[in-house]
C-alpha atoms as a PDB file:
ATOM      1  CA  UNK A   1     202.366  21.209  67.250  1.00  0.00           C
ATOM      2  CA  UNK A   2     199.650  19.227  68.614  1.00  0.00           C
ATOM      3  CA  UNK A   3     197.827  21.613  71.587  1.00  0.00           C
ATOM      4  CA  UNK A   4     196.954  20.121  74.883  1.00  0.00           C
ATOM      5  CA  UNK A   5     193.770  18.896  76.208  1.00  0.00           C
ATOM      6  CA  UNK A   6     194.573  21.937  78.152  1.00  0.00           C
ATOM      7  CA  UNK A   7     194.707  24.344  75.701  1.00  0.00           C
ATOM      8  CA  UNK A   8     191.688  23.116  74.081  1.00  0.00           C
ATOM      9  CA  UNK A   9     189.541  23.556  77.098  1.00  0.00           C
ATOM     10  CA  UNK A  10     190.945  26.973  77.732  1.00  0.00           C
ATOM     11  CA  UNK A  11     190.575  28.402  74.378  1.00  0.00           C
ATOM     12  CA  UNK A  12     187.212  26.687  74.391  1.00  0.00           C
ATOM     13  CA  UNK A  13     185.917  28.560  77.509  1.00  0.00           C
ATOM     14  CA  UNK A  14     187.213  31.760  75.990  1.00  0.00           C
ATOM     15  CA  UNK A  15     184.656  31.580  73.271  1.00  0.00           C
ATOM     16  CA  UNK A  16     181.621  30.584  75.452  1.00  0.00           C
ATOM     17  CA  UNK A  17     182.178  33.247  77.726  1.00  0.00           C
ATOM     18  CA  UNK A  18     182.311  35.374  74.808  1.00  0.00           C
ATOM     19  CA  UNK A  19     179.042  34.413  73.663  1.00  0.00           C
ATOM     20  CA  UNK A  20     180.298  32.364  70.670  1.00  0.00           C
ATOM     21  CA  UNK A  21     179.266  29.038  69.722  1.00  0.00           C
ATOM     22  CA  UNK A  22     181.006  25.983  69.333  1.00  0.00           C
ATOM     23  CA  UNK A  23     180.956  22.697  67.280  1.00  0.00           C
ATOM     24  CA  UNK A  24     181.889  20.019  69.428  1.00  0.00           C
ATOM     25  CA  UNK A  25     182.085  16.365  70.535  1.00  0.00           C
ATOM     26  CA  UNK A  26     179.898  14.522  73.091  1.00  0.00           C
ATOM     27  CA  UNK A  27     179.763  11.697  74.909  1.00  0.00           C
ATOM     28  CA  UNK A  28     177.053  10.325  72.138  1.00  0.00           C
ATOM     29  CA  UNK A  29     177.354  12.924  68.982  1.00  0.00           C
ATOM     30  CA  UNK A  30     179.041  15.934  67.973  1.00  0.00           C
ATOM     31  CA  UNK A  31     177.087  19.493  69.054  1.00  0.00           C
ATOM     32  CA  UNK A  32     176.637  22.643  68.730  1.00  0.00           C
ATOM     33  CA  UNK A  33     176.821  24.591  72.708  1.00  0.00           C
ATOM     34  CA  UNK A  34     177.177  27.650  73.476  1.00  0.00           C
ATOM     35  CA  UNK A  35     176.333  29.164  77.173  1.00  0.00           C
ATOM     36  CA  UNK A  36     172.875  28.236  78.209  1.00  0.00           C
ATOM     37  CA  UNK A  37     172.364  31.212  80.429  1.00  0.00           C
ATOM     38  CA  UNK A  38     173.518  33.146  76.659  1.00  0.00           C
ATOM     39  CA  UNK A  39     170.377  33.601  75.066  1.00  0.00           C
ATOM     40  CA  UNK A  40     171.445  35.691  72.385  1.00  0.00           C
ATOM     41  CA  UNK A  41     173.723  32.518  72.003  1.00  0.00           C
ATOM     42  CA  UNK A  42     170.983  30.206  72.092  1.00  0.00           C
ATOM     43  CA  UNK A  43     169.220  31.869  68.946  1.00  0.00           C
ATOM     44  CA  UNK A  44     172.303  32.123  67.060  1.00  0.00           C
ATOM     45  CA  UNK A  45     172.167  28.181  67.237  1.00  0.00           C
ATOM     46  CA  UNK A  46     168.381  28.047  66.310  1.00  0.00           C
ATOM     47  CA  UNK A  47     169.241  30.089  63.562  1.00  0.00           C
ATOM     48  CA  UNK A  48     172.824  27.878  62.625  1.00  0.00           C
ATOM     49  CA  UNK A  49     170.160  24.916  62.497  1.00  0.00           C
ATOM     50  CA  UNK A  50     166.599  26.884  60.573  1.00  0.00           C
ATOM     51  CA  UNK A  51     165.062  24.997  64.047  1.00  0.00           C
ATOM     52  CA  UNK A  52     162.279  26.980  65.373  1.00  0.00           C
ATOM     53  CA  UNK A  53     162.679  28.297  69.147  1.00  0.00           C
ATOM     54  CA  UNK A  54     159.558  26.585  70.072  1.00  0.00           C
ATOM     55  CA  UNK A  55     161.671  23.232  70.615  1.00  0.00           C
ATOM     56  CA  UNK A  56     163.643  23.060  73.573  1.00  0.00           C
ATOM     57  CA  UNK A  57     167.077  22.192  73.318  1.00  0.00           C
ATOM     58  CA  UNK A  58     169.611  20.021  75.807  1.00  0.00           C
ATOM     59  CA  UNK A  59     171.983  21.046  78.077  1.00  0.00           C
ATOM     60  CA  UNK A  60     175.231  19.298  79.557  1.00  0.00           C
ATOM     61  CA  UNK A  61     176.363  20.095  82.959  1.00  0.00           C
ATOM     62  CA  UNK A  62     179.000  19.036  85.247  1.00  0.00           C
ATOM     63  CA  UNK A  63     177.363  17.119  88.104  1.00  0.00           C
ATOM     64  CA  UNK A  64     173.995  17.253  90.001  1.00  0.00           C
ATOM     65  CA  UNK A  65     175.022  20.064  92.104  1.00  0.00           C
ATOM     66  CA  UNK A  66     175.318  22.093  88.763  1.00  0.00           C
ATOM     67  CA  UNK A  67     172.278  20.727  87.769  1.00  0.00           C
ATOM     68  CA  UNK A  68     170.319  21.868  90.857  1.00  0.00           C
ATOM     69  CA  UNK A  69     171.430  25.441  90.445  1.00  0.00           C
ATOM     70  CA  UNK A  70     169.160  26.013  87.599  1.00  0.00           C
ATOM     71  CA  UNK A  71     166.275  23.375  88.863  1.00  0.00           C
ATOM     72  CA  UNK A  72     164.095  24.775  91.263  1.00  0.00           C
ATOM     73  CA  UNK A  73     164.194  21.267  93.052  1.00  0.00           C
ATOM     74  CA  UNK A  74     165.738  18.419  91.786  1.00  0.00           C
ATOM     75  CA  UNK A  75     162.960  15.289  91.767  1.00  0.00           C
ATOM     76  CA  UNK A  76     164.541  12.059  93.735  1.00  0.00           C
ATOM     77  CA  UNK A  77     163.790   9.766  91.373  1.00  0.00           C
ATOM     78  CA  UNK A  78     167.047  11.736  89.188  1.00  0.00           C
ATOM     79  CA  UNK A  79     168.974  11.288  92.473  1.00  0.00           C
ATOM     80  CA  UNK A  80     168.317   7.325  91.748  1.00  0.00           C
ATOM     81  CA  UNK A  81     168.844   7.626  88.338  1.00  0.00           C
ATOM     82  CA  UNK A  82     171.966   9.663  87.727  1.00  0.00           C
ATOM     83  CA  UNK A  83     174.021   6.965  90.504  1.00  0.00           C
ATOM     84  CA  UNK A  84     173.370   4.028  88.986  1.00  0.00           C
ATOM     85  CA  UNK A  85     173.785   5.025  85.119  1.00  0.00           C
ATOM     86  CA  UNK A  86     176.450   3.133  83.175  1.00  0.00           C
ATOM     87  CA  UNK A  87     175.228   4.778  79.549  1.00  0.00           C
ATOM     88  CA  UNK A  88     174.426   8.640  78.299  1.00  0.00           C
ATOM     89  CA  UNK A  89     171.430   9.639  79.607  1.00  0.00           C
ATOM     90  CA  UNK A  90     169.185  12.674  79.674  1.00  0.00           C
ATOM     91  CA  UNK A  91     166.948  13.630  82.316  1.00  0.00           C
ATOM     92  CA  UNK A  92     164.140  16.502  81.218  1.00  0.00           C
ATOM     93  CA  UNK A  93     163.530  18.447  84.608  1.00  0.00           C
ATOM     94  CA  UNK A  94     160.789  19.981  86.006  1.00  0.00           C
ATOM     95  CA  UNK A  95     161.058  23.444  87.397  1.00  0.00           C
ATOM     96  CA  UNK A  96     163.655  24.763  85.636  1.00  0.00           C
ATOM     97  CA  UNK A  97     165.390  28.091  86.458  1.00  0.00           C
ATOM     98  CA  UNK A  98     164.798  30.728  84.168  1.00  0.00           C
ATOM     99  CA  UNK A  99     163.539  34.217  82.766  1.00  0.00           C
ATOM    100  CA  UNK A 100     160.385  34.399  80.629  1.00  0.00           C
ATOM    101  CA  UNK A 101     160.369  35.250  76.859  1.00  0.00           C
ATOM    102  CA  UNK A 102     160.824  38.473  76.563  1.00  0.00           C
ATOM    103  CA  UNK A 103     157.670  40.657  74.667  1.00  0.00           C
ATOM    104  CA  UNK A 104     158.417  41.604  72.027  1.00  0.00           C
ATOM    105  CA  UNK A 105     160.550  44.715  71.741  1.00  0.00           C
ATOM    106  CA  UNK A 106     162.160  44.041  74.978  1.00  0.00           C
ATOM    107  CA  UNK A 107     166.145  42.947  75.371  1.00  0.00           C
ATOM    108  CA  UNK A 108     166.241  39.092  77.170  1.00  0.00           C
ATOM    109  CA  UNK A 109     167.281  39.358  80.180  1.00  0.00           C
ATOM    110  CA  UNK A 110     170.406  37.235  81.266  1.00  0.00           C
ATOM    111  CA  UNK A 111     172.447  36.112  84.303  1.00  0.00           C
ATOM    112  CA  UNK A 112     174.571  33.359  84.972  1.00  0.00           C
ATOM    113  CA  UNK A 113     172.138  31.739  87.829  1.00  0.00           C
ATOM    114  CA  UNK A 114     169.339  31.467  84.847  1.00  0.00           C
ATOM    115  CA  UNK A 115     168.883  29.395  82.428  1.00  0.00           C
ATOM    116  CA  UNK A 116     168.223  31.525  78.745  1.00  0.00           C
ATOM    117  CA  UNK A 117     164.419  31.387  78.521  1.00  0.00           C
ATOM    118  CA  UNK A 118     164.869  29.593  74.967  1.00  0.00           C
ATOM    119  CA  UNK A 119     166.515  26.124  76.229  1.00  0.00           C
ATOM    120  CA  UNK A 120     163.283  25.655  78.010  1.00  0.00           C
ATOM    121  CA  UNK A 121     160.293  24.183  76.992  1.00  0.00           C
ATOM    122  CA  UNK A 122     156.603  25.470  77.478  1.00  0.00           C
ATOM    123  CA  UNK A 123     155.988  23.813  80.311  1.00  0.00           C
ATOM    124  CA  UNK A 124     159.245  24.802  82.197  1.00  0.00           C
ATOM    125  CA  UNK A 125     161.137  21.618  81.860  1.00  0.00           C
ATOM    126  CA  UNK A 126     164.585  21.426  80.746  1.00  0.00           C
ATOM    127  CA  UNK A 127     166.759  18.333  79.294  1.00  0.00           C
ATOM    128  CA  UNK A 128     169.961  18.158  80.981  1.00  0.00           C
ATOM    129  CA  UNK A 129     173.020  15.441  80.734  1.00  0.00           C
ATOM    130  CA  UNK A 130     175.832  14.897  82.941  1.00  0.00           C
ATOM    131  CA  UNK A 131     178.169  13.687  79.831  1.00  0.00           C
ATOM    132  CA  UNK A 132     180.071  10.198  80.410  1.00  0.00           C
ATOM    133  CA  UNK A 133     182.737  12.244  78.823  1.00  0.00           C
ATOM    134  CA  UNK A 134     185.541  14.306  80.767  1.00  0.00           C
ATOM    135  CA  UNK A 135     186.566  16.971  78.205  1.00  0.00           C
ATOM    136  CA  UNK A 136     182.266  17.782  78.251  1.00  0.00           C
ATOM    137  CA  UNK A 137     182.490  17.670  82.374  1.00  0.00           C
ATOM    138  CA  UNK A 138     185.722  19.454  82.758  1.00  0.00           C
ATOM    139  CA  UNK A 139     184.154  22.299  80.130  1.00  0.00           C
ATOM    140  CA  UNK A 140     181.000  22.376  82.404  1.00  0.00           C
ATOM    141  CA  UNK A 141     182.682  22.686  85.252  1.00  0.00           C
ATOM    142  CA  UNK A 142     185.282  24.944  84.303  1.00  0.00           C
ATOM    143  CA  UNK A 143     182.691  27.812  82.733  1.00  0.00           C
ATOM    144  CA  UNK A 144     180.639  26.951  86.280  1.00  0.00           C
ATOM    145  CA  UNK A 145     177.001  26.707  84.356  1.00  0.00           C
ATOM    146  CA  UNK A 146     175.608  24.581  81.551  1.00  0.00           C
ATOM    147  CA  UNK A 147     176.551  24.531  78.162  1.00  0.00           C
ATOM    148  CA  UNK A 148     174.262  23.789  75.040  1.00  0.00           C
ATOM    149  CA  UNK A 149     174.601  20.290  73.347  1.00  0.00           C
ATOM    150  CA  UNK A 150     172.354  20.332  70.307  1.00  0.00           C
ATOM    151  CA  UNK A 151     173.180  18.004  67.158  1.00  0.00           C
ATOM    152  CA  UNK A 152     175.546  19.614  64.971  1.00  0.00           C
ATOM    153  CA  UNK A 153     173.146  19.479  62.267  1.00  0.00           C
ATOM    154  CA  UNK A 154     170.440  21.361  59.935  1.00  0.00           C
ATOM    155  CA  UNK A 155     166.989  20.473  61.602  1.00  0.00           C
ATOM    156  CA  UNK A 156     165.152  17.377  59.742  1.00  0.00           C
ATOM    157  CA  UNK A 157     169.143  16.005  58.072  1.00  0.00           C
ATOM    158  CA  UNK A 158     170.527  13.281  59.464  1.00  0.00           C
ATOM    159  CA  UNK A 159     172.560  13.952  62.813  1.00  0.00           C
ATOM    160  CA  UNK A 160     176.794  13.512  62.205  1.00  0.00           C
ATOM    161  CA  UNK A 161     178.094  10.864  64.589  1.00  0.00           C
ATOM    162  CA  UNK A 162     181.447  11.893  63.523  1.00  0.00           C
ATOM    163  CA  UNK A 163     183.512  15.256  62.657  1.00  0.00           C
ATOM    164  CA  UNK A 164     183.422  13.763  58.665  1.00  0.00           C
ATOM    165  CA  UNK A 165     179.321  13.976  58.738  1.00  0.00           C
ATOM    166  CA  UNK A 166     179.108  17.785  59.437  1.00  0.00           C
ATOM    167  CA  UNK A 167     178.268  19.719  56.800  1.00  0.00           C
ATOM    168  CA  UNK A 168     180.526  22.893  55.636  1.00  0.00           C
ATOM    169  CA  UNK A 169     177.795  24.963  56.406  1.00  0.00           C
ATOM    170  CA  UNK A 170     177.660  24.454  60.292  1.00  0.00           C
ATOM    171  CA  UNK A 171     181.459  24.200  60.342  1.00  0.00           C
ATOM    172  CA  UNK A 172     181.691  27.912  58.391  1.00  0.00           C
ATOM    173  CA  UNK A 173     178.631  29.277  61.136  1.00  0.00           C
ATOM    174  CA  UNK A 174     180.321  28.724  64.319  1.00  0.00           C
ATOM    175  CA  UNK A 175     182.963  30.530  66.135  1.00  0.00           C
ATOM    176  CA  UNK A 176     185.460  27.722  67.246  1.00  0.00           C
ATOM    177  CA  UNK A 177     186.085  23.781  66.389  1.00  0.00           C
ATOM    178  CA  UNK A 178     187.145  21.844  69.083  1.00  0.00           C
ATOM    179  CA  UNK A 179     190.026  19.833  68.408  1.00  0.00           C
ATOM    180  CA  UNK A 180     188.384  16.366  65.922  1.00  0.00           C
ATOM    181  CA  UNK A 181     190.693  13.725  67.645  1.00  0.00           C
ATOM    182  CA  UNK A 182     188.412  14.504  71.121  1.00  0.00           C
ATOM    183  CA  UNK A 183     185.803  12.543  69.373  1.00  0.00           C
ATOM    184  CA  UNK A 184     186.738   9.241  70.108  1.00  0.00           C
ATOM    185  CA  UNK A 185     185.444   9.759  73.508  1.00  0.00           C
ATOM    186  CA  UNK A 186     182.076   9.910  71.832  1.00  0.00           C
ATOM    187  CA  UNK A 187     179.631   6.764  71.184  1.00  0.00           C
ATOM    188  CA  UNK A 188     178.321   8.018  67.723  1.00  0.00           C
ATOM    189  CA  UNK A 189     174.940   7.015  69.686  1.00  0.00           C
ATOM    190  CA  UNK A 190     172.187   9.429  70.524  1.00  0.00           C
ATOM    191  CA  UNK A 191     171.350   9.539  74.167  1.00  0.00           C
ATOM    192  CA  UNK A 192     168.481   7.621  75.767  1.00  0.00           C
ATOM    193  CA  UNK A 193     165.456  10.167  77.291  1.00  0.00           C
ATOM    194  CA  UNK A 194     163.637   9.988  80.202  1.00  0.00           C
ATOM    195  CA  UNK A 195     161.525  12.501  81.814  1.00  0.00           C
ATOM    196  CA  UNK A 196     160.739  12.844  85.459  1.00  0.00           C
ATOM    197  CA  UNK A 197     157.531  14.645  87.651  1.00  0.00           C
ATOM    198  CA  UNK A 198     158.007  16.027  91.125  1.00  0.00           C
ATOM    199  CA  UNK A 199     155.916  12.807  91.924  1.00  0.00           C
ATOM    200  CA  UNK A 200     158.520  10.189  90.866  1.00  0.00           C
ATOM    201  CA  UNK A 201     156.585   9.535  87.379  1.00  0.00           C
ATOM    202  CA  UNK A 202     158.937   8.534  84.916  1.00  0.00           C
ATOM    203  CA  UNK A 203     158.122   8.678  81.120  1.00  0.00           C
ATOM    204  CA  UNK A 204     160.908   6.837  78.656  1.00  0.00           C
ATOM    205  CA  UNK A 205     160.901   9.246  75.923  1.00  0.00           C
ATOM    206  CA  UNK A 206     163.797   7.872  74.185  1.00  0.00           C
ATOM    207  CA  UNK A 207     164.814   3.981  74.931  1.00  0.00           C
END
């Protein structure tokens, strides 16, 4: 029997706040998520993908008052931005919310009110999307802090736009497959880029 939307979502959420890591669909591409405050999570997905940790990775949340839990202050510009979208966008965000690397020999600290110190980049920014997709939103909303949304691929191959272009070995390395017949809520389209400064500067790093 086919399982609900439902079911999906809750069997879903019981996996991320396990620690697991999922393959998924997107609004724009399938993904790899897992918790983003998880950072034991986090590497297991750097290591699913032989992607160094140096590269930051993007996050989905539910709305902008998820996203300004784990921003230290959300720029207005992304106010402006995220109302009058019609098409997936990401916004990279100064400031984000988050423990440093651990040195070495130390255990990385987590919480669910910071963001795992290896979704963020150098210089403190974050990406973050607020999916045009309600399974993503609902999933976001429902675990009450971002997930991971990282292409469901090995780094430098090709990124799958659909379920058929993943290869065995990401489907064998991850804990749970959502449900393939979700994916027709997704574009098959990477998202467009943009980062914003405190000051309102706006750089289009992906049209």
């Amino acid at each position: 029997m086919k399982k609900t939307i439902d079911e999906i979502l809750s069997e879903t959420l019981k996996v991320l706040k396990e620690g697991g890591v999922i393959l998924y669909p997107t609004d724009t591409i399938w993904g790899l998520g897992c918790d983003a405050t998880n950072p034991e999570a986090v590497a297991r997905i750097y290591s699913i993908k032989k992607r160094s940790d140096s590269k930051s990775l993007v996050l989905l949340a539910s709305n902008l008052d998820q996203v300004a839990l784990f921003i230290k202050e959300i720029p207005p510009m992304a106010i402006d931005l995220v109302e009058v979208n019609d098409k997936p966008m990401t916004i990279i965000y100064p400031g984000a919310k988050t423990y440093p690397k651990p040195e070495e020999g130390e255990t990385a600290k987590a919480d669910r009110y910071h963001l795992a110190w290896n979704t963020v980049a150098a210089d403190g920014t974050v990406g973050i999307r607020i999916p045009m997709m309600e399974f993503c939103t609902d999933l976001t909303y429902k675990l009450a802090r971002p997930i991971v949304s990282t292409s469901a691929n090995i780094s430098g191959e090709p990124a799958p736009k659909n379920f058929a272009d993943i290869p065995e070995e990401i489907r064998q390395a991850v804990d749970y497959i959502v449900d393939p017949s979700l994916e027709k809520g997704s574009t098959g389209l990477a998202s467009q880029i943009i980062k914003i400064g405190m000051g309102g500067e706006v750089e289009i790093i992906r049209p």
